[in-house]
N, C-alpha and C. Protein backbone atom coordinates (compact mmCIF):
# COMPACT_ATOMS: atom_id res chain seq x y z
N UNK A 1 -9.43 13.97 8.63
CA UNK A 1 -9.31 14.71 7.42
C UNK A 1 -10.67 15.28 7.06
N UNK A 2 -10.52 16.33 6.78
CA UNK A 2 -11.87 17.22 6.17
C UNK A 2 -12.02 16.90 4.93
N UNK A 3 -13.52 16.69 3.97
CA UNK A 3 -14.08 16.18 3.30
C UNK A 3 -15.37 16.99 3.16
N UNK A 4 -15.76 16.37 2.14
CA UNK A 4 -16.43 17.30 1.36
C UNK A 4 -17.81 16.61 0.83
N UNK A 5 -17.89 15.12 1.87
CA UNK A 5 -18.85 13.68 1.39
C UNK A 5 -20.30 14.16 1.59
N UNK A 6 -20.06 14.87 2.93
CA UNK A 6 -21.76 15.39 3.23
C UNK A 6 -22.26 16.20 1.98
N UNK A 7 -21.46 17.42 1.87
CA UNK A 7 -22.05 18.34 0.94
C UNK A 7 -22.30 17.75 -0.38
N UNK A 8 -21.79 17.23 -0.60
CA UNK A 8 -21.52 16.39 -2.02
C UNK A 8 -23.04 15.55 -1.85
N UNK A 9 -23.04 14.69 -1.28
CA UNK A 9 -23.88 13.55 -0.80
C UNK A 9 -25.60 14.06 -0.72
N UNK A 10 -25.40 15.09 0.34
CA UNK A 10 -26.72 15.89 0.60
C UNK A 10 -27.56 16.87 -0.69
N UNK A 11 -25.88 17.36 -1.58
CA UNK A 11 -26.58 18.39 -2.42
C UNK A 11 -27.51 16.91 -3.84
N UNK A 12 -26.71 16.14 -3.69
CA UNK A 12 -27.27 14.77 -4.65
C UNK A 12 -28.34 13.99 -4.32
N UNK A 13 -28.73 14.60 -3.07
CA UNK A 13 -29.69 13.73 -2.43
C UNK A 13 -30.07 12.33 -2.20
N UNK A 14 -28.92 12.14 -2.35
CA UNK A 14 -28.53 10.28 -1.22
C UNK A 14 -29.19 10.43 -0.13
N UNK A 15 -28.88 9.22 0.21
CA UNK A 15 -28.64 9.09 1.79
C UNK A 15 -27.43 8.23 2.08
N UNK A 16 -26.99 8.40 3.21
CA UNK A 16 -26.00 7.41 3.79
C UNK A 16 -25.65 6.50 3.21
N UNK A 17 -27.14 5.59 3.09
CA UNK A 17 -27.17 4.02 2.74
C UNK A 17 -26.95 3.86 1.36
N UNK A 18 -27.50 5.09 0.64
CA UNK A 18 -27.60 4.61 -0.62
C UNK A 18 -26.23 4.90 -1.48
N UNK A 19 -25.40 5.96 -0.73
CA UNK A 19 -24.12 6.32 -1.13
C UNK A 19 -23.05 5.32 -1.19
N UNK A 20 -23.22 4.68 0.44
CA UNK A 20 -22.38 3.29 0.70
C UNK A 20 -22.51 2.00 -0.05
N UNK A 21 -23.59 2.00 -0.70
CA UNK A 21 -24.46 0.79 -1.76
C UNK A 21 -23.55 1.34 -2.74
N UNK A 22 -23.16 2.98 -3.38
CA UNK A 22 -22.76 2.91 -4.36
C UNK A 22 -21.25 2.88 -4.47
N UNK A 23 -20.55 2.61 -3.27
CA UNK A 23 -19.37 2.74 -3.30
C UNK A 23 -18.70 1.10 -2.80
N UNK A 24 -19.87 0.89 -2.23
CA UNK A 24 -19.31 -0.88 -1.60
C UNK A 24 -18.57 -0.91 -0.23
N UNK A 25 -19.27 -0.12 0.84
CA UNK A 25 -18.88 0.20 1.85
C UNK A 25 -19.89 0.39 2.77
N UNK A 26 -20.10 0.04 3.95
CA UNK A 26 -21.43 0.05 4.84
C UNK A 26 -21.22 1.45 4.84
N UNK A 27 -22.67 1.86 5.82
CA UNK A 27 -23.10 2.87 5.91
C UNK A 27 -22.62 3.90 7.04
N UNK A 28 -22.01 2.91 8.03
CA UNK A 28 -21.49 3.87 9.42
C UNK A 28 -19.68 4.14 8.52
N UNK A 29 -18.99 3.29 7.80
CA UNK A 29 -17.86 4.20 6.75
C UNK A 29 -18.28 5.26 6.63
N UNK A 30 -19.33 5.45 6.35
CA UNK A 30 -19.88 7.03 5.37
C UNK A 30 -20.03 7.96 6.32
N UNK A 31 -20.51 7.44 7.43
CA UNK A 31 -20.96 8.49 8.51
C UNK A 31 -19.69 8.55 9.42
N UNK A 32 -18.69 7.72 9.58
CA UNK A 32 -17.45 8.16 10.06
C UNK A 32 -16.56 8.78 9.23
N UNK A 33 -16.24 8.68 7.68
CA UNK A 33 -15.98 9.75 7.35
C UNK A 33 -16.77 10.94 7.15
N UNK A 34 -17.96 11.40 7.27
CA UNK A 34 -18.68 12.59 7.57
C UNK A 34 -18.29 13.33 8.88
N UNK A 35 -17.98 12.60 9.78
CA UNK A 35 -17.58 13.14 11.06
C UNK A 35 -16.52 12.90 11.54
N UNK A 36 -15.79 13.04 10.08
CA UNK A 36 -13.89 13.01 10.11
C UNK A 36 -13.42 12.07 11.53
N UNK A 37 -13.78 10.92 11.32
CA UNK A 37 -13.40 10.26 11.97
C UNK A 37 -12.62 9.03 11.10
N UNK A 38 -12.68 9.14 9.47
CA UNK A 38 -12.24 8.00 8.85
C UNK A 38 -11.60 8.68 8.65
N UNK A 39 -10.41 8.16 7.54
CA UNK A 39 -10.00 8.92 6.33
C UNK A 39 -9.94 7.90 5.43
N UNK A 40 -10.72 8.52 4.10
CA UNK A 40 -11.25 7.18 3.07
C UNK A 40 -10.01 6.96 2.52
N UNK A 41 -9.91 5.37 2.58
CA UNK A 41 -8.40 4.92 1.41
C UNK A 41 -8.73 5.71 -0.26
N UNK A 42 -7.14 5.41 -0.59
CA UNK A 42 -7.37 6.43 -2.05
C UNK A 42 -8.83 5.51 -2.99
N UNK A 43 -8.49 4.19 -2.91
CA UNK A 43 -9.42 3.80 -3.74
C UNK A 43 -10.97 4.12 -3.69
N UNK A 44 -11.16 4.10 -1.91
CA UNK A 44 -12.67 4.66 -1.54
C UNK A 44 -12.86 6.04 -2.08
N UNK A 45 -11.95 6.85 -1.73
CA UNK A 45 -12.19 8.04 -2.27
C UNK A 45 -12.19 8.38 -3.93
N UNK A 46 -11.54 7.88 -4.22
CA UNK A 46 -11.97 7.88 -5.94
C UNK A 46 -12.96 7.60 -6.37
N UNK A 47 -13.63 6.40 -5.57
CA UNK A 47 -15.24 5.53 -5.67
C UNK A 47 -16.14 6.68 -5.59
N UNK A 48 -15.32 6.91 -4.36
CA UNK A 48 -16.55 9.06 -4.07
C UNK A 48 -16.50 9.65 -4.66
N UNK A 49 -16.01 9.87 -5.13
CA UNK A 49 -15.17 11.44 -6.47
C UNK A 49 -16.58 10.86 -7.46
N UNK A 50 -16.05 9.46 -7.96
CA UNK A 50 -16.42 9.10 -9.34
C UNK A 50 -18.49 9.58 -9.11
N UNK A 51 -18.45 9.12 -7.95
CA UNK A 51 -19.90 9.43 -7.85
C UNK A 51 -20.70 10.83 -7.83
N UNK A 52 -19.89 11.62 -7.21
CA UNK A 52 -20.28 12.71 -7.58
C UNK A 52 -19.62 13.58 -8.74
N UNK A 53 -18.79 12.94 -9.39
CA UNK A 53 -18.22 13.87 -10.53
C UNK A 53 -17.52 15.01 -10.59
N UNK A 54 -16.63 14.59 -9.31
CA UNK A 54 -15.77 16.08 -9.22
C UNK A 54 -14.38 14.95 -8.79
N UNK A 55 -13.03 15.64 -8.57
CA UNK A 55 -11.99 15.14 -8.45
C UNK A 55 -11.62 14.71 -6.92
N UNK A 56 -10.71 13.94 -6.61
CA UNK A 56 -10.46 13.44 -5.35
C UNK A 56 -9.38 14.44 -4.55
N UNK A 57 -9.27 15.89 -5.30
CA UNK A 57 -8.57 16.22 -4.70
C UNK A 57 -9.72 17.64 -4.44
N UNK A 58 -9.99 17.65 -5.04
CA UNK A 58 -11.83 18.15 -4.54
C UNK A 58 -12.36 17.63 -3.19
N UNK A 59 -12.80 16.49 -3.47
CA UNK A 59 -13.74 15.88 -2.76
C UNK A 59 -12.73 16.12 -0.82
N UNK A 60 -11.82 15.89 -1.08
CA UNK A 60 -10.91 15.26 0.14
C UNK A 60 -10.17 16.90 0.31
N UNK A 61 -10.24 17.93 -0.27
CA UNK A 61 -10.11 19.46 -0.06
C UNK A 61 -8.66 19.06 0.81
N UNK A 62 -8.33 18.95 -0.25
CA UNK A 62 -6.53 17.92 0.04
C UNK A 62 -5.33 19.48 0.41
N UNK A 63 -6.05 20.62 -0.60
CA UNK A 63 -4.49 22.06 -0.09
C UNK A 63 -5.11 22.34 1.58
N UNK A 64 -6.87 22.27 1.57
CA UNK A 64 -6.83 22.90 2.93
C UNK A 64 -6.38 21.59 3.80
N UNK A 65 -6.23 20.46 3.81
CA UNK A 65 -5.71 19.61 4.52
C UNK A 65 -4.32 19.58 4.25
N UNK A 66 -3.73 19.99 3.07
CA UNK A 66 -2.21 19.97 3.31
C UNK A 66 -1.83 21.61 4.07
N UNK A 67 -2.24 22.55 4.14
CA UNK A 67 -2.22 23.57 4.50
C UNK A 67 -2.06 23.29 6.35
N UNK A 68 -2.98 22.37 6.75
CA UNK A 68 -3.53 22.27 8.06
C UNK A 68 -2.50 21.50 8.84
N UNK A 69 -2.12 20.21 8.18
CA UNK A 69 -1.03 19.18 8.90
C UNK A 69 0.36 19.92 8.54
N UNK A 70 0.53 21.22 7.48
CA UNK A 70 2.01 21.68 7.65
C UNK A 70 2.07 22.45 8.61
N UNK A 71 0.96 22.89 9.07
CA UNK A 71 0.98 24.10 10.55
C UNK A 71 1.26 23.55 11.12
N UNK A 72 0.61 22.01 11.23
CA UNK A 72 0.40 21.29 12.73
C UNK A 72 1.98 20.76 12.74
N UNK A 73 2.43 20.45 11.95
CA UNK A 73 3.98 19.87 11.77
C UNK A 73 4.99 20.63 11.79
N UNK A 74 4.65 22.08 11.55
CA UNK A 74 5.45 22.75 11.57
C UNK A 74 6.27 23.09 10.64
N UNK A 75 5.53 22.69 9.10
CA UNK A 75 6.44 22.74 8.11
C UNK A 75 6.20 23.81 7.06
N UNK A 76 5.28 24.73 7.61
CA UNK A 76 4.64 25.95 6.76
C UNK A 76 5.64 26.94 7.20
């Protein structure tokens, strides 16, 4: 799932470590969802949202991901 943690993260000037400190999650979580290799549970992702102050349907750019799995499914 595409995400929005780097930009978010980078424009706030975290780092990795210090993002995962604020969410209660090691630091390679953060960097596997950066390289869409996770997909954060709702609660992690709200933890993210809350930190940068935008919504989880923001953060997790949830129409272009619903947009993407209805192609792939075939349901667009």
């Amino acid at each position: 799932m595409k995400t929005k943690v780097r930009e978010y993260r980078r424009a706030a000037g975290m780092t990795q470590q210090e993002l995962a400190d604020a969410v209660f999650v090691s630091s390679r979580t953060i960097i596997s969802i950066e390289k869409e290799q996770y997909n954060p549970s709702l609660m992690l992702a709200y933890r993210l949202a809350r930190v940068f102050g935008v919504t989880v349907e923001d953060l997790c750019r949830l129409e272009e991901n619903k947009r993407i799995d209805d192609e792939e499914n075939g349901y667009a």
